[in-house]
Protein backbone atom coordinates (compact mmCIF):
# COMPACT_ATOMS: atom_id res chain seq x y z
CA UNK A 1 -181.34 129.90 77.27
CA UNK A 2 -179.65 128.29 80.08
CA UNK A 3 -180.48 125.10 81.12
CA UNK A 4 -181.35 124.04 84.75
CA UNK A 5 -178.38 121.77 86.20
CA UNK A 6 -179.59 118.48 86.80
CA UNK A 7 -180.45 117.38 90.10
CA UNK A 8 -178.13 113.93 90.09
CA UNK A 9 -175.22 115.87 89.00
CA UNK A 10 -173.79 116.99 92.39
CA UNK A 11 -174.42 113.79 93.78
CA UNK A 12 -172.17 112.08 90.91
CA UNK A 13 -169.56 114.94 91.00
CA UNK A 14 -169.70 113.94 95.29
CA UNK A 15 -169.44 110.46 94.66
CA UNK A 16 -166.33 110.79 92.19
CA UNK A 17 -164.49 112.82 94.68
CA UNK A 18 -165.18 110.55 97.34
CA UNK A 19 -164.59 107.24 95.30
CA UNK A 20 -161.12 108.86 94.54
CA UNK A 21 -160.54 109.48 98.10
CA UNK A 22 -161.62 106.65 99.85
CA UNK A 23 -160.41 104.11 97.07
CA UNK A 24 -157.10 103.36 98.61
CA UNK A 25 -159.06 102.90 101.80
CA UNK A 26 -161.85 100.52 101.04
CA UNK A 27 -158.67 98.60 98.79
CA UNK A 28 -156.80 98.48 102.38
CA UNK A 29 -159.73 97.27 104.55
CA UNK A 30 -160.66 94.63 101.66
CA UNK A 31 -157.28 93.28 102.03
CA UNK A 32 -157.36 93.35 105.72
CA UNK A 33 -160.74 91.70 105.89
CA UNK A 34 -159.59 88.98 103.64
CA UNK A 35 -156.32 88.52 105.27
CA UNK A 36 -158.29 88.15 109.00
CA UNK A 37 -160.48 85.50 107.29
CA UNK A 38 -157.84 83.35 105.74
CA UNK A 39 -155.73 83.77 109.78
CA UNK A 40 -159.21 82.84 111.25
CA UNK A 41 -160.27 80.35 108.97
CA UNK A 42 -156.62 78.71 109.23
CA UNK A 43 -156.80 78.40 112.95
CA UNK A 44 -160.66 76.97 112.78
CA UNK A 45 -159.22 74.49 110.30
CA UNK A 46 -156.10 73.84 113.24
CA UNK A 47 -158.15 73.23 116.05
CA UNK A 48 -160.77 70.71 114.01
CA UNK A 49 -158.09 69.54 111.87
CA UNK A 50 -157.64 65.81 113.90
CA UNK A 51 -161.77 64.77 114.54
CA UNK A 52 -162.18 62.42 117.11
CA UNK A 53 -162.30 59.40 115.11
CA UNK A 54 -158.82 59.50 114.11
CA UNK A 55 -157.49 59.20 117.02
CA UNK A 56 -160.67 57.18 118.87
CA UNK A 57 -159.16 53.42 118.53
CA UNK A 58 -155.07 54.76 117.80
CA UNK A 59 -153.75 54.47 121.27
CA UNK A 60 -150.85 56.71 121.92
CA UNK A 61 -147.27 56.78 123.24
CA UNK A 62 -144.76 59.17 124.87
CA UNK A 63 -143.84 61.58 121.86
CA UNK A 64 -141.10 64.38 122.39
CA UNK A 65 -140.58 67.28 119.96
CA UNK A 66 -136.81 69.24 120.13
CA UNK A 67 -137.94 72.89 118.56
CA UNK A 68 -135.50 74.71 116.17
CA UNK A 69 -135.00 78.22 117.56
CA UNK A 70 -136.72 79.63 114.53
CA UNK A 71 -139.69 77.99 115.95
CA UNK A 72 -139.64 79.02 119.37
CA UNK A 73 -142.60 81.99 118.98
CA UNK A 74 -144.64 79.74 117.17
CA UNK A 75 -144.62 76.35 119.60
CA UNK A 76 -145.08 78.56 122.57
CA UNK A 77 -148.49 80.25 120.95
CA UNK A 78 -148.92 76.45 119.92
CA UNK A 79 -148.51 75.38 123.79
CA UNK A 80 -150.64 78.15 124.68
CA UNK A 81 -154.11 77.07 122.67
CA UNK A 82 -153.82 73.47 123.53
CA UNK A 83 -157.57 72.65 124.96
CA UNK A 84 -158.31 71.92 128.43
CA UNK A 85 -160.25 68.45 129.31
CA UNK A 86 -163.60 68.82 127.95
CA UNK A 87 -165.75 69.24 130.84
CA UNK A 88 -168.63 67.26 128.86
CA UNK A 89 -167.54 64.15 128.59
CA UNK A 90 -168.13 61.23 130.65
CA UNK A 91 -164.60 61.45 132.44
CA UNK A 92 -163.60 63.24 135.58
CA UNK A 93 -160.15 64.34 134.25
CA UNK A 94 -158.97 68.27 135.07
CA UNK A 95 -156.44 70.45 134.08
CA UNK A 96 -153.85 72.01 136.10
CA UNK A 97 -151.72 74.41 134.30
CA UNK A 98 -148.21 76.40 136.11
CA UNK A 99 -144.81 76.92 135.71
CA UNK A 100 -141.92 75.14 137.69
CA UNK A 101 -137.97 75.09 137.44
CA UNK A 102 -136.17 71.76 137.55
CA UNK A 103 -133.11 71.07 137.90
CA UNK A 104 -131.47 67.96 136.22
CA UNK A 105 -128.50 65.79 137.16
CA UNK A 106 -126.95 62.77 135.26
CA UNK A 107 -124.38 60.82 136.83
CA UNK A 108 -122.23 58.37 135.04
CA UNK A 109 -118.70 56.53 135.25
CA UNK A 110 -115.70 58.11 133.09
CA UNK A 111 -116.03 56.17 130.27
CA UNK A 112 -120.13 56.89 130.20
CA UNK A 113 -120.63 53.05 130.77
CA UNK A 114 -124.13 53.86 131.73
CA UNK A 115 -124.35 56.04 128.55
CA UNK A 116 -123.51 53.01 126.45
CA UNK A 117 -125.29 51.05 128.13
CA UNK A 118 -128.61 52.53 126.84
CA UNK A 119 -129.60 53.49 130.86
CA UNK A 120 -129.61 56.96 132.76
CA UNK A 121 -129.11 57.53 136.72
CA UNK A 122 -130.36 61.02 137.36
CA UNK A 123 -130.74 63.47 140.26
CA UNK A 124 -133.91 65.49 139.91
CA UNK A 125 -134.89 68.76 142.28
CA UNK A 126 -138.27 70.80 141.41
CA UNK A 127 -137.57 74.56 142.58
CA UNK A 128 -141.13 75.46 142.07
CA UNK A 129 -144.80 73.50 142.04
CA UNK A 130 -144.09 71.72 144.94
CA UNK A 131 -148.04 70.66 145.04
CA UNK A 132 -147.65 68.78 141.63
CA UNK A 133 -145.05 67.05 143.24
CA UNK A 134 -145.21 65.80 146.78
CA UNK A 135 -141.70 64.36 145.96
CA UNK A 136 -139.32 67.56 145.55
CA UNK A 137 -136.80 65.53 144.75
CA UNK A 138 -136.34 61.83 143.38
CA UNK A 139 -133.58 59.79 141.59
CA UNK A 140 -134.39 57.44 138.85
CA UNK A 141 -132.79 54.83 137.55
CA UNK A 142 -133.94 54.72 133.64
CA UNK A 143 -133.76 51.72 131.33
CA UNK A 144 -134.32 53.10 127.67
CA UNK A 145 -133.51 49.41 126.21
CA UNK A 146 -137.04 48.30 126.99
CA UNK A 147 -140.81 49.44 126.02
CA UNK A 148 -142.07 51.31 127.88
CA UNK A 149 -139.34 52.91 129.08
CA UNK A 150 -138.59 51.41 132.93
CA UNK A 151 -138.32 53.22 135.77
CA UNK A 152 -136.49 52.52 139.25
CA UNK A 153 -137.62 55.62 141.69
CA UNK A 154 -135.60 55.71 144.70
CA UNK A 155 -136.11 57.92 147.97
CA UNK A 156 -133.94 60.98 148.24
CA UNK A 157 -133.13 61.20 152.44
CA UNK A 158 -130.27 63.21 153.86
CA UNK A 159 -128.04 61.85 156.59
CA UNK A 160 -126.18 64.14 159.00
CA UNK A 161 -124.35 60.99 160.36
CA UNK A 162 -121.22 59.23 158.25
CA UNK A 163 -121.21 56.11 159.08
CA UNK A 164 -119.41 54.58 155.77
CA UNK A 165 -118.15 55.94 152.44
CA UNK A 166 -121.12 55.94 150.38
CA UNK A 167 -122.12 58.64 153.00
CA UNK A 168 -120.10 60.87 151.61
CA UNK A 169 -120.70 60.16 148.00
CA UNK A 170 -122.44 62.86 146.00
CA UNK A 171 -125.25 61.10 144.73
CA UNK A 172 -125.21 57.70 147.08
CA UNK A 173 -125.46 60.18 149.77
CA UNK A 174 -128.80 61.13 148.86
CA UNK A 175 -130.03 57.90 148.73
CA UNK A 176 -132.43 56.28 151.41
CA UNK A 177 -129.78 53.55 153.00
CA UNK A 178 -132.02 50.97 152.76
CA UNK A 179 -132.18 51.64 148.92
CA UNK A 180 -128.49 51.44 148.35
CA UNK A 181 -127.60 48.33 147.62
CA UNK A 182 -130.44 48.01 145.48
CA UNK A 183 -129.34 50.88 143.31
CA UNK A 184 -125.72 49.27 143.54
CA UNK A 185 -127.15 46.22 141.97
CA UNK A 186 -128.58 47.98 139.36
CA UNK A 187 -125.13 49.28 138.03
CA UNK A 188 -123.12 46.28 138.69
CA UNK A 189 -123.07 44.87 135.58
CA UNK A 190 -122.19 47.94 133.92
CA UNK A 191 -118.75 49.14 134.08
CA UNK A 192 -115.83 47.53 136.01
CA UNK A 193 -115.42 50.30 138.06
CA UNK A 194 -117.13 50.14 141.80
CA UNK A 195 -120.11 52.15 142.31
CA UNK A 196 -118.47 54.65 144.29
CA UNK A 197 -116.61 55.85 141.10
CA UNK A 198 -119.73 57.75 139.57
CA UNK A 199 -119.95 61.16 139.38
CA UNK A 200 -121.74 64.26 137.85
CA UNK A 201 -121.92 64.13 134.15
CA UNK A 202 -124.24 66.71 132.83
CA UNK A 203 -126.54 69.19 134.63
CA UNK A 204 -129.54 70.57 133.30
CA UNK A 205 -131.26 73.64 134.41
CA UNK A 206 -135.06 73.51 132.88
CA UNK A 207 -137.59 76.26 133.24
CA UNK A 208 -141.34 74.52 132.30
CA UNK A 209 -145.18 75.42 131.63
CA UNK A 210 -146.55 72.22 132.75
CA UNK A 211 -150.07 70.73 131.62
CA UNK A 212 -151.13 68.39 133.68
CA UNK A 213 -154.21 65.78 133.57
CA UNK A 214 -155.16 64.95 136.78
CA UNK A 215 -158.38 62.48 137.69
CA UNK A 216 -159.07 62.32 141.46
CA UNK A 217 -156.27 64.68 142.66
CA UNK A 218 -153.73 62.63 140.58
CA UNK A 219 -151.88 63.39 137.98
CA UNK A 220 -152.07 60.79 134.94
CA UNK A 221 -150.04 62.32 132.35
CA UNK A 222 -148.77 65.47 131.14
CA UNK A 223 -148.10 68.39 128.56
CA UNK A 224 -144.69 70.36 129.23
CA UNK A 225 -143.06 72.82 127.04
CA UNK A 226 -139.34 72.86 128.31
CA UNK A 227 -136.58 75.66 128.05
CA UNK A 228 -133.59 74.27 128.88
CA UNK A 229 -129.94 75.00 129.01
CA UNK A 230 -126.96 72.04 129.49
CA UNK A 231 -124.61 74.06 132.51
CA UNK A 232 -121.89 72.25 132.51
CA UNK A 233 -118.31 73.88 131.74
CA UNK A 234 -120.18 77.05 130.33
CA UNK A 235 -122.13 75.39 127.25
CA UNK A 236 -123.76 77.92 125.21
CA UNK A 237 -127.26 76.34 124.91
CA UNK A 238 -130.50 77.13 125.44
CA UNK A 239 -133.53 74.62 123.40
CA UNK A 240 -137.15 74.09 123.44
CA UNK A 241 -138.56 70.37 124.01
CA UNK A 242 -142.41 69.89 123.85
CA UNK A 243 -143.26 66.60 126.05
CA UNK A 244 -146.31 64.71 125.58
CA UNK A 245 -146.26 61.98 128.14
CA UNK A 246 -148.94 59.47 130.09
CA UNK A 247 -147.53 58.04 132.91
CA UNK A 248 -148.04 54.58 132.22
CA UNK A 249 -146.72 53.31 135.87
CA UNK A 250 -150.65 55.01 136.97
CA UNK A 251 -152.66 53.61 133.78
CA UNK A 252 -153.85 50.84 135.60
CA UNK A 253 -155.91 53.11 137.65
CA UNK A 254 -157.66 54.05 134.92
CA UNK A 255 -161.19 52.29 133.44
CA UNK A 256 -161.33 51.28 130.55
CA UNK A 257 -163.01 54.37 128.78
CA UNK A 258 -160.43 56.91 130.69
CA UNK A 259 -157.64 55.03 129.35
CA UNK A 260 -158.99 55.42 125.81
CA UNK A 261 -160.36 58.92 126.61
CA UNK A 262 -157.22 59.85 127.56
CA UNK A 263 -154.48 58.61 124.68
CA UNK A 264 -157.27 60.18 122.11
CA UNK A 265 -156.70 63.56 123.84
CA UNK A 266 -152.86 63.24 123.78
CA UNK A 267 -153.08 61.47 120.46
CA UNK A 268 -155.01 64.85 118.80
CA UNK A 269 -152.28 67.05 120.35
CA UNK A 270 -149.54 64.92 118.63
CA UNK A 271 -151.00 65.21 115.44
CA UNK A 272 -151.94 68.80 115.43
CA UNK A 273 -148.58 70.04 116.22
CA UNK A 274 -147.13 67.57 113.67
CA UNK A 275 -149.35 68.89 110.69
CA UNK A 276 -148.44 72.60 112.18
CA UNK A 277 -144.31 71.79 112.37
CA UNK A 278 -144.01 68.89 110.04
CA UNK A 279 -140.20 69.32 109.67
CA UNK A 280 -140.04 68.89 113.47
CA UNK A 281 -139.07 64.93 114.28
CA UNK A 282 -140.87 63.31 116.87
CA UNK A 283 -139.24 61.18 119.13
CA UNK A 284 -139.94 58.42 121.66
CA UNK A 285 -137.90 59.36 124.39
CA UNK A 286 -136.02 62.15 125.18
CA UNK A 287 -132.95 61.83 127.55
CA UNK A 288 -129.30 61.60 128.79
CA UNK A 289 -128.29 60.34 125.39
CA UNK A 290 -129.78 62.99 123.71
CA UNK A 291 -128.57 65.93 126.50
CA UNK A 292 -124.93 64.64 126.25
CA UNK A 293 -125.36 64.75 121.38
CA UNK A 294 -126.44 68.26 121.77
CA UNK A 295 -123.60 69.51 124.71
CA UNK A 296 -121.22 67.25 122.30
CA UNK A 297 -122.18 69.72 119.69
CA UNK A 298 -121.83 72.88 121.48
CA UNK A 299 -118.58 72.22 122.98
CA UNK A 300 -116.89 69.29 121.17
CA UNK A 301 -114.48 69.41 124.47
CA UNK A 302 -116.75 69.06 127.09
CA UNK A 303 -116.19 65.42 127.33
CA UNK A 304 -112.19 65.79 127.65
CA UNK A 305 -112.74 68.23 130.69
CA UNK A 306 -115.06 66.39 132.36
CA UNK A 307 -112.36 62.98 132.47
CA UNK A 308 -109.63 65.48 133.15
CA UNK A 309 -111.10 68.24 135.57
CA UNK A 310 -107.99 69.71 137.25
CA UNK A 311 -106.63 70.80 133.66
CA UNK A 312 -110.48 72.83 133.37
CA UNK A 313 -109.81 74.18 136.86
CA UNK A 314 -106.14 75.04 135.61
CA UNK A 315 -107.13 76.81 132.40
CA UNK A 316 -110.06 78.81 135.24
CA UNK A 317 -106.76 79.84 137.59
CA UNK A 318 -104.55 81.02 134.33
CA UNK A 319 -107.70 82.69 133.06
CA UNK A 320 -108.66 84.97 136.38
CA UNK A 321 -104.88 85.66 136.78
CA UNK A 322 -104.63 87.29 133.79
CA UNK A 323 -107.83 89.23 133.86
CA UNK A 324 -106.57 90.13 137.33
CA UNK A 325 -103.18 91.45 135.70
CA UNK A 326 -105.17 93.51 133.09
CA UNK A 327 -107.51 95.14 135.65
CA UNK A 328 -104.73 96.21 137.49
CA UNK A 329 -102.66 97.40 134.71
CA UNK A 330 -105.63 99.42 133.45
CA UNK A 331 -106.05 100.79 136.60
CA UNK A 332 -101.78 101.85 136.87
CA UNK A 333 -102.61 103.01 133.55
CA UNK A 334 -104.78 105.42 134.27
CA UNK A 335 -103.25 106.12 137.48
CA UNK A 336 -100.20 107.08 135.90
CA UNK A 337 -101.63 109.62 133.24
CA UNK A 338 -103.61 111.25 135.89
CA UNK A 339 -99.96 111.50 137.75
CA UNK A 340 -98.18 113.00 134.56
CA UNK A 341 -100.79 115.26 133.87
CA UNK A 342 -100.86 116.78 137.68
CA UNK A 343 -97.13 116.97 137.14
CA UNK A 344 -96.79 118.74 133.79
CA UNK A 345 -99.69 121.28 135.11
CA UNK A 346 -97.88 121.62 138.13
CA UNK A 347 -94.52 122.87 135.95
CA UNK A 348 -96.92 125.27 134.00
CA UNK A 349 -97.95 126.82 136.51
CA UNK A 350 -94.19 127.07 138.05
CA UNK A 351 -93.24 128.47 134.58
């Protein structure tokens, strides 16, 4: 007698082959699922991670983060997420994000008396985002010895009349006339050389994302995540510097509850990138000093060629001269191979 086969036994015999199958999968999307959670729940945790409160009676001042290559990826998806102004509150303030390209220009006596002196003079020309900047170019004077760091703007105006030597001077040149002598004040005290005696010390060429916070069309303070590279004599260097500044020359502006308002919203950036990069210092000012450390670094005898520049230009003659001599060479070279080769096939085909 046979007996009738039971009517849950192809299901299990289904549900064992398709268990078996699809066991490797579900193991795979389990993972996946849990892995997406822990990324998502991570990210919830980063943006709430400073509330309000922290930051509500703090204050805040100018912080500036140099970023480690190895960290590069990471600050720029950082820069990326930062939230705008909150459209909800009881401020007016707006954000206007865009790119722009600066280029930077330190001057200094031979010695770097204005380096030691804890001060920067520095020629600045935005390429790009002209409307951020109704200036498109400016030269500041920069005293880092007091806090907040001062600030001496001075009118850039170009003269196609010489009238005396600071006409011709590469940086004095571009000063408003009237401003001259104000500027030469400034740096009297510093070295024993005359004024005239300054010249270019380091250039930087900086490409930027800016973030700016801007309350009735003007700009208040600012986020800016900075690629730059130091030019001079060929450095190899290229860095990332997060900025997060307030422009405390326009803070009186403000009322009372923008002011606060707006150092807890810089405040809660600070700290969020800090707990994110915690091996990354913050600093309170980034500048001249610490342009001129890192090109020290990368080329130890940068400062050497700068106080000696004819034995640079030398060392650029001797260098094109001989890769002038080896072009040509490799070009007789080959010129005169070709030449033996017509010559022996010429002799074959005599013989």
């Amino acid at each position: 007698m046979v007996l009738p086969v039971p009517h849950w036994l192809p299901m299990i015999r289904v549900y064992l082959l398709y268990s078996v199958v699809t066991l490797p999968c579900v193991l795979r999307m389990l993972y996946w699922l849990i892995t997406c959670a822990i990324l998502t729940a991570s990210a919830n945790a980063l943006a709430e991670d400073v509330s309000p409160t922290s930051c509500e009676n703090k204050g805040f001042d100018n912080v500036y983060f140099l970023i480690d290559k190895n960290d590069f990826y990471s600050a720029s998806i950082f820069y990326q997420k930062i939230d705008v102004i909150d459209s909800k509150t009881e401020t007016d303030f707006k954000s206007l994000v865009g790119e722009r390209d600066r280029s930077s220009i330190y001057y200094d006596f031979d010695d770097l008396d204005i380096l030691n002196a804890q001060k920067e003079l520095v020629y600045i020309l935005d390429k790009d985002l002209l409307y951020f900047f109704p200036d498109r170019e400016k030269i500041n004077y920069i005293d880092n010895q007091v806090t907040p760091v001062s600030i001496n703007k001075f009118e850039v105006k170009k003269y196609n009349r010489k009238i005396s030597p600071l006409d011709k001077h590469p940086l004095f040149s571009k000063v408003k006339r009237k401003q001259r002598s104000i500027l030469v004040d400034l740096i009297a005290d510093i070295s024993k050389s005359p004024p005239e005696a300054i010249s270019e010390s380091l250039k930087i060429e900086l490409s930027e994302n800016v973030h700016f916070i801007i309350l009735h069309g003007t700009n208040f303070g600012a986020i800016t995540l900075s690629r730059f590279t130091i030019s001079n004599f060929g450095v190899p260097n290229t860095s990332l510097l997060l900025k997060i500044e307030k422009f405390y020359n326009r803070q009186d502006y403000l009322m009372q509850h923008e002011r606060k308002y707006l150092d807890a919203f810089f405040c809660q950036i600070e700290e969020r990138f800090e707990m994110q990069f915690p091996h990354i210092k913050p600093s309170s000012w980034f500048g001249y000093r610490d342009y001129n450390q890192i090109a020290l670094e990368n080329l130890p005898s940068r400062a050497f060629f700068r106080k000696y520049p004819e034995i640079f230009s030398i060392g650029q003659i001797i260098t094109l001269i001989f890769i002038g001599f080896l072009f040509i060479y490799l070009i007789l070279g080959r010129y005169s191979k070709s030449d033996s080769y017509r010559k022996t096939s010429r002799l074959t085909q005599q013989k």
